[in-house]
N, C-alpha and C. Protein backbone atom coordinates (compact mmCIF):
# COMPACT_ATOMS: atom_id res chain seq x y z
N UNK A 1 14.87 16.15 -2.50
CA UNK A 1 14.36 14.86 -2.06
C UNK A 1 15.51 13.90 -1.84
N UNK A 2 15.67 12.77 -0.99
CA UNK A 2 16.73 12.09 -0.61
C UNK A 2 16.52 11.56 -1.26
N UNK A 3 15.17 10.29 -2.13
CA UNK A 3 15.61 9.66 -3.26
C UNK A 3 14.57 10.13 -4.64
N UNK A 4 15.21 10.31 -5.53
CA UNK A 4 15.04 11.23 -6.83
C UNK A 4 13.80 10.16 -7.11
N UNK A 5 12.51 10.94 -8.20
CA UNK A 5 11.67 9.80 -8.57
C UNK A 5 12.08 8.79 -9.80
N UNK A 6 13.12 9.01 -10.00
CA UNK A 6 14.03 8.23 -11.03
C UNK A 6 14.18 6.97 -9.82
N UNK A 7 14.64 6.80 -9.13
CA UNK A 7 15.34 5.97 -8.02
C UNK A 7 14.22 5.36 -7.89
N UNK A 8 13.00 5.63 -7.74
CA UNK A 8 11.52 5.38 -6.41
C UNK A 8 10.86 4.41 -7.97
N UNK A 9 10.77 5.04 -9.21
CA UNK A 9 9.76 4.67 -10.34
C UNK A 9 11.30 3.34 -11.04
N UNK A 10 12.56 3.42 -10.60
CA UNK A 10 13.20 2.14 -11.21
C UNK A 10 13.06 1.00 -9.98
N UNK A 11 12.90 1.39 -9.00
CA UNK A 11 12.55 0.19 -7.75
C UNK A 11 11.36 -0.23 -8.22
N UNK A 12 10.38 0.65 -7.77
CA UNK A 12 8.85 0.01 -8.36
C UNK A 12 8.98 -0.84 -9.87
N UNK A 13 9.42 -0.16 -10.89
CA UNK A 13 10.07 -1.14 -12.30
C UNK A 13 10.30 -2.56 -11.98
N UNK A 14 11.42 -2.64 -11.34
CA UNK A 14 12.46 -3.81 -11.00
C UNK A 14 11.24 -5.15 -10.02
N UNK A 15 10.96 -4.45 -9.21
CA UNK A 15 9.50 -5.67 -8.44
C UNK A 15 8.31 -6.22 -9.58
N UNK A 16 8.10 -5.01 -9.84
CA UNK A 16 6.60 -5.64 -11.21
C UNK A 16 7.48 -6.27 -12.29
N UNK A 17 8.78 -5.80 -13.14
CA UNK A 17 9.19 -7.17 -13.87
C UNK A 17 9.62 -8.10 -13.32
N UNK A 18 10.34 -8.39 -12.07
CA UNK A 18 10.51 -9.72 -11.28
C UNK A 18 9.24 -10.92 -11.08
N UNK A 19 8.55 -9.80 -10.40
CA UNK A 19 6.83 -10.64 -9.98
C UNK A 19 6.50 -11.28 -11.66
N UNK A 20 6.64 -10.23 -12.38
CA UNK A 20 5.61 -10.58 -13.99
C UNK A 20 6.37 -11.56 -14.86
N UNK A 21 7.77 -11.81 -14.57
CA UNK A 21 8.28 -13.18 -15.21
C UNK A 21 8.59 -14.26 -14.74
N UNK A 22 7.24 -14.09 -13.88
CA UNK A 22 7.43 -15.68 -12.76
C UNK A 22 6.21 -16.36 -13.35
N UNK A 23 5.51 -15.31 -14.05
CA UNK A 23 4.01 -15.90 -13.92
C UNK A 23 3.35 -16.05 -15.71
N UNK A 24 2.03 -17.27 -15.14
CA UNK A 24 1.23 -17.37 -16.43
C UNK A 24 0.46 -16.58 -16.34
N UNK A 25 -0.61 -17.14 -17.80
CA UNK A 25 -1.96 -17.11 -17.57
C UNK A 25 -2.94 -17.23 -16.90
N UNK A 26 -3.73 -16.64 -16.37
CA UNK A 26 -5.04 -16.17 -15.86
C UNK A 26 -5.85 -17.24 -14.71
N UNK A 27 -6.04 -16.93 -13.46
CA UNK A 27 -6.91 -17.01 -12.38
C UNK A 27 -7.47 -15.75 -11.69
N UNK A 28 -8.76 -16.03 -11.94
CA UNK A 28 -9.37 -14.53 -11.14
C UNK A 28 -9.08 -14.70 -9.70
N UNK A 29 -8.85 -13.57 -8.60
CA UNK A 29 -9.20 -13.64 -7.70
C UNK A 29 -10.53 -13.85 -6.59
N UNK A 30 -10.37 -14.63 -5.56
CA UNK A 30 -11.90 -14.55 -4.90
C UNK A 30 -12.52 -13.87 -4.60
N UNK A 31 -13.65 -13.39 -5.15
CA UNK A 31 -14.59 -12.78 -4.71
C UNK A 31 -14.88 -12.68 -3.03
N UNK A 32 -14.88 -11.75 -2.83
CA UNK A 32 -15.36 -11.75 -1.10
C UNK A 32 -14.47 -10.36 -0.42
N UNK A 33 -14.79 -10.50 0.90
CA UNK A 33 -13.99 -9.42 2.22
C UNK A 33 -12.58 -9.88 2.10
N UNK A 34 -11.95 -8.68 2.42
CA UNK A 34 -10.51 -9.34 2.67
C UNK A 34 -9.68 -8.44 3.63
N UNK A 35 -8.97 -8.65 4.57
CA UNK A 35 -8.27 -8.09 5.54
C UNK A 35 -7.23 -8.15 5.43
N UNK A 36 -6.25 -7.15 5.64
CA UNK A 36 -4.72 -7.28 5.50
C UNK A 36 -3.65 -6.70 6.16
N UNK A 37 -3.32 -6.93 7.81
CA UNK A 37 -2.39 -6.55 8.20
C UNK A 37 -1.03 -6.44 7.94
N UNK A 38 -0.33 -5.13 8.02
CA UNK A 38 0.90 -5.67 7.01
C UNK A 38 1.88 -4.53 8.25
N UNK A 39 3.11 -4.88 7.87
CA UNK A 39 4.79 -4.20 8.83
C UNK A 39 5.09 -3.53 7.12
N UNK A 40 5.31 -2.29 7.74
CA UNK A 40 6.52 -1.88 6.58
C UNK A 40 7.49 -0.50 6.52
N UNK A 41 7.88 -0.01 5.63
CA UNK A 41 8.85 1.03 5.92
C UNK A 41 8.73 2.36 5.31
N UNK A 42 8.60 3.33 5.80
CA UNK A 42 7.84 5.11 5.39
C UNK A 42 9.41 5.73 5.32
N UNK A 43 9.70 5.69 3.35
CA UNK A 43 11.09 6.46 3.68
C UNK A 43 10.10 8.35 2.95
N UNK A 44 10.31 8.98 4.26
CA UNK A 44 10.26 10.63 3.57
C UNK A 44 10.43 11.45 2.91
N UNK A 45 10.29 12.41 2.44
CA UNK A 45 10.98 13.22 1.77
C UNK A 45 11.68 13.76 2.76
N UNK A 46 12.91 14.42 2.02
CA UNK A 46 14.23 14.78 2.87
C UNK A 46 13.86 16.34 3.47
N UNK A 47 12.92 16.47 2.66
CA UNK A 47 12.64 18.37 2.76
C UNK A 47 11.85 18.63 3.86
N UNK A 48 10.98 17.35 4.46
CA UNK A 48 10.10 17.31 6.08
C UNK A 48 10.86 17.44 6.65
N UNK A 49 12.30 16.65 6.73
CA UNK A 49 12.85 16.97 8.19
C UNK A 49 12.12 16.20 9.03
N UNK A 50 11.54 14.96 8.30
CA UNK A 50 11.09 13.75 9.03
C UNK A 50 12.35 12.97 9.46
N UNK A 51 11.92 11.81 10.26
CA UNK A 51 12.94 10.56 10.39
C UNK A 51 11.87 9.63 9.15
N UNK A 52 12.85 8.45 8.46
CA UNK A 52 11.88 7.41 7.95
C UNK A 52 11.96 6.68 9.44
N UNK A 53 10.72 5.54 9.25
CA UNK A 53 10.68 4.55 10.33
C UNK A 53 10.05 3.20 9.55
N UNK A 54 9.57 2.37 10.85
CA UNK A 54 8.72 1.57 10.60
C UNK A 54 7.23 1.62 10.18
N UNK A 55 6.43 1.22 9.95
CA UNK A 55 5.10 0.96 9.70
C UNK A 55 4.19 0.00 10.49
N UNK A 56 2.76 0.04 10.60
CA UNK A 56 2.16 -1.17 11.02
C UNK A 56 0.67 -0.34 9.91
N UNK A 57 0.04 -1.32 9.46
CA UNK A 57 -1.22 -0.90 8.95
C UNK A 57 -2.01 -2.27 8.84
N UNK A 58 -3.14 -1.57 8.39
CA UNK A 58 -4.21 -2.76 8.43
C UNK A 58 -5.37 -2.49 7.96
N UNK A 59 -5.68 -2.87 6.50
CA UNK A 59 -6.27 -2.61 5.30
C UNK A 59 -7.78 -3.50 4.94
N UNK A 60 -8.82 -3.21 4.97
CA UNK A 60 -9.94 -3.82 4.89
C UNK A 60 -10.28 -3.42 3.40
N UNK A 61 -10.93 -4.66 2.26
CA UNK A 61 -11.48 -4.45 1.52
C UNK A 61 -12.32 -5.00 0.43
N UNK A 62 -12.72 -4.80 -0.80
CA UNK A 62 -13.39 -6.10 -1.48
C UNK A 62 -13.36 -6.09 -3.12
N UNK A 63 -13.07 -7.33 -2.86
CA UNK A 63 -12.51 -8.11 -4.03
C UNK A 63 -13.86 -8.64 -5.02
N UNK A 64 -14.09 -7.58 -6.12
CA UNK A 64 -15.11 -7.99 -7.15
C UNK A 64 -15.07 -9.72 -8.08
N UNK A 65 -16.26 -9.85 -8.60
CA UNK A 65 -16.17 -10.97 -9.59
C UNK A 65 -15.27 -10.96 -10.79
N UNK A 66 -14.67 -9.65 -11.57
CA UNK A 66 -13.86 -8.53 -12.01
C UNK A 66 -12.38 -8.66 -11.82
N UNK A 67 -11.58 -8.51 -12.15
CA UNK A 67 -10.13 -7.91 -11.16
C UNK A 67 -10.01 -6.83 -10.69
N UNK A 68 -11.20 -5.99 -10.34
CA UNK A 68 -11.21 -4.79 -9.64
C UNK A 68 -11.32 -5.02 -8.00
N UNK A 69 -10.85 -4.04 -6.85
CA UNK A 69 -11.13 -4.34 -5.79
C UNK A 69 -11.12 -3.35 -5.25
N UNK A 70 -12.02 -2.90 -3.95
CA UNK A 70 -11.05 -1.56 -3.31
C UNK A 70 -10.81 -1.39 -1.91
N UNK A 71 -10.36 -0.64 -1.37
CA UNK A 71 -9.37 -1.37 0.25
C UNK A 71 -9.49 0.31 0.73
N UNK A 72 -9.78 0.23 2.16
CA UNK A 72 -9.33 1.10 3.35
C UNK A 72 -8.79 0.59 3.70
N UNK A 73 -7.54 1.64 4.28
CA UNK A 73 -6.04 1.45 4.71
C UNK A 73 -6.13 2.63 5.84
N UNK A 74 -5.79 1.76 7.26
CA UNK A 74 -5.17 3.18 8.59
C UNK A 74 -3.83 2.56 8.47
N UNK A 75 -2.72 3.68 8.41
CA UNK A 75 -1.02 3.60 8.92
C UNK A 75 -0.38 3.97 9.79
N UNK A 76 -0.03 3.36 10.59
CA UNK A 76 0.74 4.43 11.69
C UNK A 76 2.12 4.33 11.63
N UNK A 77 2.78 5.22 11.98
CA UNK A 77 4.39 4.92 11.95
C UNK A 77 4.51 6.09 13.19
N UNK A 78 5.72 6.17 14.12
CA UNK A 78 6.08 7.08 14.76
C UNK A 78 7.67 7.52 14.45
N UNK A 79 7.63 8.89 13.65
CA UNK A 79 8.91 9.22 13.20
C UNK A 79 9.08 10.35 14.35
N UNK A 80 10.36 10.99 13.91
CA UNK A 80 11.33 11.56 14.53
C UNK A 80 10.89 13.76 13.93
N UNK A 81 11.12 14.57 14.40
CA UNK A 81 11.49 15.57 14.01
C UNK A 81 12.24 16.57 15.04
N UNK A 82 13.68 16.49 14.23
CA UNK A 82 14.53 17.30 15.00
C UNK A 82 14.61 17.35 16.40
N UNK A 83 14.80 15.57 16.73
CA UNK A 83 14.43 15.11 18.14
C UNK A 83 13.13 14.76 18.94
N UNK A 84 12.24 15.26 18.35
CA UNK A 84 10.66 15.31 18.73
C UNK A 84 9.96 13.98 18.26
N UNK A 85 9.24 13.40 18.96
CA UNK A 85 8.35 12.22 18.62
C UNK A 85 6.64 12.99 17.61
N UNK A 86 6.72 12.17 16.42
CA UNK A 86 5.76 12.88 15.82
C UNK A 86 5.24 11.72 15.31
N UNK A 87 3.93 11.41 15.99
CA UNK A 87 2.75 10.24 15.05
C UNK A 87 2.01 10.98 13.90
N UNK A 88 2.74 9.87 12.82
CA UNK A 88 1.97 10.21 11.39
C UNK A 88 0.66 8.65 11.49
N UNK A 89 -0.14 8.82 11.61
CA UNK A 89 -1.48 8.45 11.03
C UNK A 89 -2.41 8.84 10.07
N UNK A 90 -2.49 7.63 8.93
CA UNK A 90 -2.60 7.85 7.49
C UNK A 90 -3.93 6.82 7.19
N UNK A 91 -4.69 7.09 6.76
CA UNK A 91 -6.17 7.10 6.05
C UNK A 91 -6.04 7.26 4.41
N UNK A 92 -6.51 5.86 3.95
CA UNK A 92 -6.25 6.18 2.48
C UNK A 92 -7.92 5.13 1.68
N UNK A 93 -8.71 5.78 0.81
CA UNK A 93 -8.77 4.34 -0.05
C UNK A 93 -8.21 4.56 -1.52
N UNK A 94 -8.51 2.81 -1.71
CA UNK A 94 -7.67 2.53 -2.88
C UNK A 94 -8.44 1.65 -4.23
N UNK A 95 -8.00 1.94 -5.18
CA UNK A 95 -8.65 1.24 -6.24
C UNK A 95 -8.07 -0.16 -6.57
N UNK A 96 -7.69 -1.26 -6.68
CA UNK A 96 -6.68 -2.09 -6.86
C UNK A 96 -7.31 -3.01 -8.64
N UNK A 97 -6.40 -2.90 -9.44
CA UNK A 97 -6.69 -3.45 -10.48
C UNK A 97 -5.31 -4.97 -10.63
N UNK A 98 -6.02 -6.19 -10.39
CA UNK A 98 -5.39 -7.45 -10.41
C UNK A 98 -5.24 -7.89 -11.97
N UNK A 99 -4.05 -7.99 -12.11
CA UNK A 99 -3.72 -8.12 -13.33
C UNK A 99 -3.62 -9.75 -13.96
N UNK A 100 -5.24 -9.69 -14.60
CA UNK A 100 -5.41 -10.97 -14.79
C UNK A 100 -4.42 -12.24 -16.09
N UNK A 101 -3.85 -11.63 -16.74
CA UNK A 101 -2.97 -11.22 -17.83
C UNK A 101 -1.67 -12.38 -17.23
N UNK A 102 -1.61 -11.95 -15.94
CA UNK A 102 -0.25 -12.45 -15.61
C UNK A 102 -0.57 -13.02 -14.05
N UNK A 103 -1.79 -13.68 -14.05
CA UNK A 103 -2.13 -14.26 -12.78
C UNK A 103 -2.09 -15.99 -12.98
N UNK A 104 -1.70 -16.47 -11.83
CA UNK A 104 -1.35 -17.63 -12.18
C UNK A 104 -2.31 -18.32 -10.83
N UNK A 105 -1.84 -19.73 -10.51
CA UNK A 105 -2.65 -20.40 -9.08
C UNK A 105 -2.17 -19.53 -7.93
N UNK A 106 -0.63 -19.07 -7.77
CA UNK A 106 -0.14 -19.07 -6.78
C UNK A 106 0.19 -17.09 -6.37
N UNK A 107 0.24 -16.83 -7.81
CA UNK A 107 0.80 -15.09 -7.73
C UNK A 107 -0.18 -14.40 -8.46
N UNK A 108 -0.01 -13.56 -8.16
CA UNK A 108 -1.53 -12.48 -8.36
C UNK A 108 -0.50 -11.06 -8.31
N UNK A 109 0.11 -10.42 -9.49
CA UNK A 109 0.09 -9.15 -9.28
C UNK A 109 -0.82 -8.12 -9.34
N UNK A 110 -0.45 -6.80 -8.87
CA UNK A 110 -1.62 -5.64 -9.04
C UNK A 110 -1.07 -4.37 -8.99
N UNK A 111 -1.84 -3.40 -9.80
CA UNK A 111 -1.41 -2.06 -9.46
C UNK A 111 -3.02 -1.11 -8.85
N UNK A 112 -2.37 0.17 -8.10
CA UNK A 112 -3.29 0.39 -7.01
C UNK A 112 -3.02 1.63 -7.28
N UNK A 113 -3.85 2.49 -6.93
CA UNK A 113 -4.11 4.10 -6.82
C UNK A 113 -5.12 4.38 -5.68
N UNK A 114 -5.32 5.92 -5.31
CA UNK A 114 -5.75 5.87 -4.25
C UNK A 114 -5.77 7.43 -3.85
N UNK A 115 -6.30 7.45 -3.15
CA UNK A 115 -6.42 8.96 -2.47
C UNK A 115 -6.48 9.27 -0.65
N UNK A 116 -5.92 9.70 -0.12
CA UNK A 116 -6.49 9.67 1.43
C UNK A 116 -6.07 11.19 1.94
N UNK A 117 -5.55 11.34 3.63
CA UNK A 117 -5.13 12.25 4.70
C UNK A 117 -4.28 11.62 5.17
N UNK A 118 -3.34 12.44 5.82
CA UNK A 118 -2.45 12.16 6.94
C UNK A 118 -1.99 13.23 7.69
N UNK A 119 -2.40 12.72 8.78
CA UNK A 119 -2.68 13.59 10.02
C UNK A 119 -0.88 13.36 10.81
N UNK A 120 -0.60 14.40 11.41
CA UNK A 120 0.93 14.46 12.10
C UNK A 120 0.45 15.04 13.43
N UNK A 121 0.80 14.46 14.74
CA UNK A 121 0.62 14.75 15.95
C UNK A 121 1.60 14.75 16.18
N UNK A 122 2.42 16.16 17.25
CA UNK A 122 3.24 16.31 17.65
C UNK A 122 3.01 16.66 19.43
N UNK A 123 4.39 15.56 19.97
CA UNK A 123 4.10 15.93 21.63
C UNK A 123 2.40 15.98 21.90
N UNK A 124 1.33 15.24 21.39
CA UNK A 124 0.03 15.17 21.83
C UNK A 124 -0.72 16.39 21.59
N UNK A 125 -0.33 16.96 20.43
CA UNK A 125 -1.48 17.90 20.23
C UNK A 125 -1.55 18.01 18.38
N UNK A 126 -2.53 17.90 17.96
CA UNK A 126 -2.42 18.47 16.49
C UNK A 126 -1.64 19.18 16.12
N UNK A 127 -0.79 18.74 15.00
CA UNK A 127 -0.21 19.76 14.16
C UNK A 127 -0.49 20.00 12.94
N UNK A 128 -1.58 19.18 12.19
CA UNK A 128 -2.17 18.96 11.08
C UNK A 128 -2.36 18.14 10.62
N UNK A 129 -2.61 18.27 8.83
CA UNK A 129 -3.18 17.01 8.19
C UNK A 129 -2.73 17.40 6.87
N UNK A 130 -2.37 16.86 5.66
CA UNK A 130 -2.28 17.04 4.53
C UNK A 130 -3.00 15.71 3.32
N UNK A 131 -3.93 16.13 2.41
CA UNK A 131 -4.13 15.31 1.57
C UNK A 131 -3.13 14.78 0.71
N UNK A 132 -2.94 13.73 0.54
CA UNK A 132 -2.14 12.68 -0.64
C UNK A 132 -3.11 11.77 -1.79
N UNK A 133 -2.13 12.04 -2.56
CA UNK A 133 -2.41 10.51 -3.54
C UNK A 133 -1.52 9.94 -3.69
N UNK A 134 -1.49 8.67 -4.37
CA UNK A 134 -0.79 7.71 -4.01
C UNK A 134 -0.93 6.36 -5.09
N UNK A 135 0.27 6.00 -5.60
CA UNK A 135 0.30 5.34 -6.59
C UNK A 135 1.20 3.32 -6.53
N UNK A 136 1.06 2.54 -7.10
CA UNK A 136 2.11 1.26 -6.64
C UNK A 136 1.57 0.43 -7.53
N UNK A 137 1.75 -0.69 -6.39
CA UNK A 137 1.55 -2.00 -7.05
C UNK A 137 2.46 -2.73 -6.04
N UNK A 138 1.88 -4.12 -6.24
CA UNK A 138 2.66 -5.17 -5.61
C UNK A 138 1.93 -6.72 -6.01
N UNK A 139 2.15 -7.47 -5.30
CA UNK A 139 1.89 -8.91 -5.81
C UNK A 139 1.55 -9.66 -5.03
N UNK A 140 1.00 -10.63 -4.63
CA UNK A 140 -0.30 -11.54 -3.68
C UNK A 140 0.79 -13.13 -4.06
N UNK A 141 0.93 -14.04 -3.12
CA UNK A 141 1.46 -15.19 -2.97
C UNK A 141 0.47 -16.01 -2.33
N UNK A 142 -0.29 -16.49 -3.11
CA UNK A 142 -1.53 -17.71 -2.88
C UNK A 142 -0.53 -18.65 -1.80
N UNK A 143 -1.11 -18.82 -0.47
CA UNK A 143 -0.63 -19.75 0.31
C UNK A 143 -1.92 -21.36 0.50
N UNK A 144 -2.97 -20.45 0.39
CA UNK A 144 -3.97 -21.25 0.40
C UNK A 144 -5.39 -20.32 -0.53
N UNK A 145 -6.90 -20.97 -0.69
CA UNK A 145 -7.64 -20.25 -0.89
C UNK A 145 -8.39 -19.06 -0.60
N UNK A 146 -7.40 -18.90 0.68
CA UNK A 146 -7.96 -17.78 1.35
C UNK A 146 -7.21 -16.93 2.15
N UNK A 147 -5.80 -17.39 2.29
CA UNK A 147 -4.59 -17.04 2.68
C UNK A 147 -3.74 -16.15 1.99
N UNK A 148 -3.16 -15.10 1.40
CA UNK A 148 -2.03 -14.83 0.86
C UNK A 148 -1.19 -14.15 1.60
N UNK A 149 0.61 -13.63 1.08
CA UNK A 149 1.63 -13.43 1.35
C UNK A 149 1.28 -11.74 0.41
N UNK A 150 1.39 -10.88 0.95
CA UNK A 150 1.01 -9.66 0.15
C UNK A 150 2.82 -8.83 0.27
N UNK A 151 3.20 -8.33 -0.59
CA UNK A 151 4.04 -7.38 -0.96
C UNK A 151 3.78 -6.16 -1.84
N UNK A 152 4.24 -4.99 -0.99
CA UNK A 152 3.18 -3.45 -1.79
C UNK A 152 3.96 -2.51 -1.64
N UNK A 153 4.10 -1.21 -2.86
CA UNK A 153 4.92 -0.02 -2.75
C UNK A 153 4.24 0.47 -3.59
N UNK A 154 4.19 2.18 -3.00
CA UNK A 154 2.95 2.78 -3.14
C UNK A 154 4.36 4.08 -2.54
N UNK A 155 4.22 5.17 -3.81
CA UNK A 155 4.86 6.08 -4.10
C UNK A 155 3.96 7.60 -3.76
N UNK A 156 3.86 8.30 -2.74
CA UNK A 156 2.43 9.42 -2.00
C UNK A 156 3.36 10.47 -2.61
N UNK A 157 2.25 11.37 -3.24
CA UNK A 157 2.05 12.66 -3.46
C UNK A 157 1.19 13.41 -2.23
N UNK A 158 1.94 14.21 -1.55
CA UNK A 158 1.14 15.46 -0.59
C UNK A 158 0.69 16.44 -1.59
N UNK A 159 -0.18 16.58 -1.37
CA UNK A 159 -1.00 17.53 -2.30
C UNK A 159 -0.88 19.49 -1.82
N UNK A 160 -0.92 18.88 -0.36
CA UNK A 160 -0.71 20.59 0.29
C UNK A 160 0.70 21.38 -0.04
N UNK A 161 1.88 20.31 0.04
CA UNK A 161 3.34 20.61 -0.18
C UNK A 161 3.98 19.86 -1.18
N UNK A 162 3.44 19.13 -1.72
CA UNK A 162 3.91 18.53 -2.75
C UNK A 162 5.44 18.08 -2.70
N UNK A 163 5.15 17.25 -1.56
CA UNK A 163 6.59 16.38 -1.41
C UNK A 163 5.72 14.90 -1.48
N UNK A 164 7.39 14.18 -2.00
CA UNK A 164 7.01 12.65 -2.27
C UNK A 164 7.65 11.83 -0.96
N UNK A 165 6.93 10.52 -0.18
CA UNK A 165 7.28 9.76 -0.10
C UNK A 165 6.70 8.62 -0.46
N UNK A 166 7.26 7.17 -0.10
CA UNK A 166 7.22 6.09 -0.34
C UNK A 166 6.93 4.98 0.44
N UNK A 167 6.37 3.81 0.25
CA UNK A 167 5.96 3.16 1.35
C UNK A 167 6.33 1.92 1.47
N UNK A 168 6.97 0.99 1.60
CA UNK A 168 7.34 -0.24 1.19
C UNK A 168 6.64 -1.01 2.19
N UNK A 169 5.70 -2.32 1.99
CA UNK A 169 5.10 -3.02 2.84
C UNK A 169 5.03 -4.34 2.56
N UNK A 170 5.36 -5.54 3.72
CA UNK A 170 4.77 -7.00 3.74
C UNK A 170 3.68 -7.44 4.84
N UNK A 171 2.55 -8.16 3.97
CA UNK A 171 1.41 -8.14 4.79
C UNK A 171 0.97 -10.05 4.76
N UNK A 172 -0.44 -10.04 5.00
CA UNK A 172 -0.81 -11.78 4.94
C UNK A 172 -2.43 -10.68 4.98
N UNK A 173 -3.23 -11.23 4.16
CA UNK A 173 -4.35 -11.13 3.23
C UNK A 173 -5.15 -12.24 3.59
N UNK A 174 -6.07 -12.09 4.24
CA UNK A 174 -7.14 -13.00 4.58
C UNK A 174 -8.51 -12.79 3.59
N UNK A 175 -9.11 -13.80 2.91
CA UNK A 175 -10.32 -13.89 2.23
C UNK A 175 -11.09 -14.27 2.80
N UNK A 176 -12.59 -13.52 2.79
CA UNK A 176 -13.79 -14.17 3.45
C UNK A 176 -14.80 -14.81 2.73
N UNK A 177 -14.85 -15.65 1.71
CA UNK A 177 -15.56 -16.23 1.40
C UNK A 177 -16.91 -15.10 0.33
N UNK A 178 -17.60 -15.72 -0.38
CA UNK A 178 -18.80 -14.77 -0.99
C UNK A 178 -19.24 -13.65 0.05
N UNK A 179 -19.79 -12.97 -0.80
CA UNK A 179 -20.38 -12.00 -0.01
C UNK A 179 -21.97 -12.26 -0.01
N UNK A 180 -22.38 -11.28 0.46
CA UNK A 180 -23.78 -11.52 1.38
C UNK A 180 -24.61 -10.92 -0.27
N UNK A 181 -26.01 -11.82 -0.49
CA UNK A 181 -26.27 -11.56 -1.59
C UNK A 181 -27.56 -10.12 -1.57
N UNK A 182 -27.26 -9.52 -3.18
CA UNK A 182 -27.87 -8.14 -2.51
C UNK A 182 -29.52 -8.75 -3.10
């Protein structure tokens, strides 16, 4: 692997104690829909014989009365293999637990788990799909009541080959207000 999970689990370390000694005591998050387009960066495992690249995704999901929430996520990135253009498109959901402990007006950390597919198209034809799980956390920057600044890294297990990569992402988190009553 190009970076050891020693390297991947002291990065992830280093963000959640940064985020967690900024912050107080307790604000729940809003209840409601929430949308989250985000840019970010897919570094590979070295053993694909991938390129890393960029990211674009865009994550729909909902935010309980609770600090529980849970989110569909599509990813696309277009990497490289051994000169070849290869679209990875990635399908995930996720559990997100907001860590009320250390939530304040403005920052909201969280850790997230998750399960999905990711499908690899090469030159326009299928080349497959492999299941992942997928592990992180990141932290929410209250801009307004319904606005946030989202930052997320989320460490994938392939389940078929059992290689690791990593995902590093910055997004903006839109809240929709209550939800529709059942």
């Amino acid at each position: 692997m190009s970076i050891s999970l020693k390297k991947r689990t002291l990065f992830s370390g280093v963000i959640l104690a940064t985020s967690l000694s900024t912050m107080a005591y307790a604000q729940q998050p809003k209840e409601g829909f929430t949308v989250t387009p985000s840019l970010g960066y897919i570094h590979t495992d070295s053993d694909r014989n991938l390129s890393n690249d960029a990211t674009y995704a865009v994550s729909v999901g909902y935010q309980t009365k609770t600090p529980w929430a849970a989110e569909l996520t599509y990813l696309h990135s277009d990497l490289k293999h051994r000169g070849s253009s290869v679209d990875l498109d990635q399908y995930r959901v996720d559990g997100i637990y907001n860590l009320p402990e250390f939530t304040n007006a403005k920052f909201s950390p969280y850790v997230a788990a998750g399960i999905g597919n990711t499908y690899y198209t090469k030159n326009s034809s299928a080349n497959g799909n492999n299941t992942f799980v997928n592990a992180g956390g990141g932290v929410k920057y209250a801009i307004n009541q319904d606005v946030s600044l989202r930052a997320d890294f989320r460490l994938t297990k392939d389940l078929t080959n059992t290689k690791f990569d990593n995902i590093t992402s910055v997004g903006v988190q839109y809240s929709f207000g209550k939800p529709a009553s059942l």
